[in-house]
Each structure stands twice: as C-alpha cells, then as structure tokens.
C-alpha atoms as a PDB file:
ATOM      1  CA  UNK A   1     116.410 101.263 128.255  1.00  0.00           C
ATOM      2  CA  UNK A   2     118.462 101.412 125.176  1.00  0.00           C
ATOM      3  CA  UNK A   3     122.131 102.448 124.350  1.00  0.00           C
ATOM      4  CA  UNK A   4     122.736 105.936 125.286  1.00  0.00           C
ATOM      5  CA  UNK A   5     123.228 108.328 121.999  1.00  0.00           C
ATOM      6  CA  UNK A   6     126.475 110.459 122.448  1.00  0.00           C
ATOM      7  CA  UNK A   7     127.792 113.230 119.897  1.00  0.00           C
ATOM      8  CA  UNK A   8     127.293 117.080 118.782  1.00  0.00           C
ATOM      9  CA  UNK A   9     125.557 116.436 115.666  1.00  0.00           C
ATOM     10  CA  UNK A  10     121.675 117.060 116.266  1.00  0.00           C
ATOM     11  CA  UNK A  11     120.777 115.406 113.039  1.00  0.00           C
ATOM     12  CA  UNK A  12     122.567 112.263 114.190  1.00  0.00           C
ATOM     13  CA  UNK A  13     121.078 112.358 117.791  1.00  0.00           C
ATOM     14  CA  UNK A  14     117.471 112.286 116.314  1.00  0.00           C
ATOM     15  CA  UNK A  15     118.427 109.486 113.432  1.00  0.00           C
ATOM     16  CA  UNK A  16     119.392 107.641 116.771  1.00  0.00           C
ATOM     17  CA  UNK A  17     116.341 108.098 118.398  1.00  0.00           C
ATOM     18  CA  UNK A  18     113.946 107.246 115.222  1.00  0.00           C
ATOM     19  CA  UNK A  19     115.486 104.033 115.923  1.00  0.00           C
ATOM     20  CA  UNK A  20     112.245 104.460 119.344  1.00  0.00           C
ATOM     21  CA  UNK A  21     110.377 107.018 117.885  1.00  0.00           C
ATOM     22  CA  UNK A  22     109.083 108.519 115.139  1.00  0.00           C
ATOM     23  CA  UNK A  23     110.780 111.677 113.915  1.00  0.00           C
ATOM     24  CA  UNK A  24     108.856 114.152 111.741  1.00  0.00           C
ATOM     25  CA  UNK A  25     111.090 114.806 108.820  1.00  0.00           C
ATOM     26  CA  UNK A  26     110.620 118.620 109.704  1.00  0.00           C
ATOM     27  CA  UNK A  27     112.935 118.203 112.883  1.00  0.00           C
ATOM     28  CA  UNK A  28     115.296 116.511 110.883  1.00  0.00           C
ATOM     29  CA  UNK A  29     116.025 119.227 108.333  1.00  0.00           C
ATOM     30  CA  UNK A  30     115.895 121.419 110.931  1.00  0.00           C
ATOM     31  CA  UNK A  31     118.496 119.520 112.973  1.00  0.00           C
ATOM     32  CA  UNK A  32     120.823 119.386 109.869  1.00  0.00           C
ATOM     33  CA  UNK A  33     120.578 123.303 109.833  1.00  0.00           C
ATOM     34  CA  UNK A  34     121.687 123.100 113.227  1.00  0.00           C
ATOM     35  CA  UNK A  35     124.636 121.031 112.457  1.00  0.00           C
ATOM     36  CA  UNK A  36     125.626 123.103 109.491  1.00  0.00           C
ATOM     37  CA  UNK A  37     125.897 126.127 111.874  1.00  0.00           C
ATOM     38  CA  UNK A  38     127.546 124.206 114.696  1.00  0.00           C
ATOM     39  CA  UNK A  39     131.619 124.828 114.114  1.00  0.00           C
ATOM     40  CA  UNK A  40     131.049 128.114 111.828  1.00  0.00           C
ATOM     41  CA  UNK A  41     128.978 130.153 114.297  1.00  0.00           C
ATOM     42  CA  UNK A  42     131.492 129.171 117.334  1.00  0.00           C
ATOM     43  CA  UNK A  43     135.000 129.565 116.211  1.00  0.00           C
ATOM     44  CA  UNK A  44     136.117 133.613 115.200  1.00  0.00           C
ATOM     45  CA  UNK A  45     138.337 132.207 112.920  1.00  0.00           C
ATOM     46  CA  UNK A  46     135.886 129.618 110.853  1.00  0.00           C
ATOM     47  CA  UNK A  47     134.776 132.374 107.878  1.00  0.00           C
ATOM     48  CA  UNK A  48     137.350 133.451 105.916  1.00  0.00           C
ATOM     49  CA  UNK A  49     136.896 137.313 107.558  1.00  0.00           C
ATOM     50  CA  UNK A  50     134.785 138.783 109.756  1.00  0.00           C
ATOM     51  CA  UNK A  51     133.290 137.284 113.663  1.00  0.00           C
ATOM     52  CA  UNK A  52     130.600 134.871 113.171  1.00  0.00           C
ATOM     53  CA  UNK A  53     128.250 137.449 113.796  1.00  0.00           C
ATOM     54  CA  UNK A  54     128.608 139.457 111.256  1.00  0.00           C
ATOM     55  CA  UNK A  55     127.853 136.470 109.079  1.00  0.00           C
ATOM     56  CA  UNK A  56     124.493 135.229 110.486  1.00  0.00           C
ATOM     57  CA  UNK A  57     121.375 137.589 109.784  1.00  0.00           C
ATOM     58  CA  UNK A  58     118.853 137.954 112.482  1.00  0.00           C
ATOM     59  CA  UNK A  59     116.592 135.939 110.441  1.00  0.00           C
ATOM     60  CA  UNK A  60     119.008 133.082 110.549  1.00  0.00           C
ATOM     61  CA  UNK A  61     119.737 133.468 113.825  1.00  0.00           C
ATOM     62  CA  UNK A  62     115.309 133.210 114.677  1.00  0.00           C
ATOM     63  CA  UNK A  63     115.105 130.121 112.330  1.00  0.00           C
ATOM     64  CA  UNK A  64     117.954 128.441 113.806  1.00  0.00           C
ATOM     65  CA  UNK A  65     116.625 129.220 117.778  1.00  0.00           C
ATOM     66  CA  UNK A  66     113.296 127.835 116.002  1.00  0.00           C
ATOM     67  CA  UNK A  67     114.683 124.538 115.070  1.00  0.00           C
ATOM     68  CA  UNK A  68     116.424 124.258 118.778  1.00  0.00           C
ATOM     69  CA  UNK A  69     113.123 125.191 120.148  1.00  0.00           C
ATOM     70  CA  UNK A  70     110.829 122.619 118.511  1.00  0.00           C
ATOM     71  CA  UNK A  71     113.389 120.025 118.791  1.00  0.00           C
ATOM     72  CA  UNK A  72     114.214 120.575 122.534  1.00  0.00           C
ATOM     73  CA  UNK A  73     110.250 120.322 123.154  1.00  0.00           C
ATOM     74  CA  UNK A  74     109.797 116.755 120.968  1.00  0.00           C
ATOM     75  CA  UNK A  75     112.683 115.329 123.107  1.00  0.00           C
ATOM     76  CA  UNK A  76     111.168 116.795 126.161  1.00  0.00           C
ATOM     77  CA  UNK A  77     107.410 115.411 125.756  1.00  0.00           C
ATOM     78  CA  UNK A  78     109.352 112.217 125.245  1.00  0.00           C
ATOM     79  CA  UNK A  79     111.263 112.235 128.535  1.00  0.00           C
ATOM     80  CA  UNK A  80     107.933 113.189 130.033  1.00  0.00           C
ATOM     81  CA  UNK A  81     105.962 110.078 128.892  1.00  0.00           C
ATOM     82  CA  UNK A  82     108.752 107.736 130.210  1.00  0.00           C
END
C-alpha cells in the first residue's frame, strides 16, 4: 500500500488518490465545492452576520450532500475492490 493521505480538504484527498485511480473531473469540482463550504458553514462567526444557516439555501445544502454522496460511494467501491 501507498502513503496514507491526511487533511480536511476533499479536493486534495482525491488529487492524492488520482495519483491510484482515476478521478472523474465531476468529483473533483464537486470536492472543491465541498472545500469552499468547509470553514464558512461550521464557524457562527465566519459570515460577516447572520448563523451559517441562514446563509446556505436548501438547494445548496442538496447539492453539497450530493457531492458528499457520490464521492463517499467512489471511495467506497474502491475500498471494496481491495
């Protein structure tokens, strides 16, 4: 096995693993969405007023659970095959 990839950036997680695998860029762009939301949507104090969840529509919010989703199940068919 490889180095183990460490870090809370998605989109730098999966660059690490296209080093094995090959990455559709879709999961990628949705990773960087991810990573764009990471610090805003978890700290009350990160938008200039207003909770985090007043600043996040519910679309957002589905997209964002989308890109989680897919991503979770690539890295998880992965796992499987090893």
């Amino acid at each position: 096995m490889g180095a183990e990839a460490w870090g809370h950036s998605v989109a730098d997680l999966l660059k690490e693993l296209a080093k094995r695998h090959a990455i559709p860029e879709e999961l990628l762009n949705g990773a960087l969405e991810l990573d764009k939301a990471y610090i805003p949507t978890g700290y009350p104090n990160a938008h200039p007023s207003g909770s985090p969840r007043t600043r996040y529509t519910t679309e957002e919010a589905r997209r964002l659970i989308g890109h989680a989703e897919r991503i979770f199940k690539f890295c998880s068919d992965i796992l499987a095959e090893i």
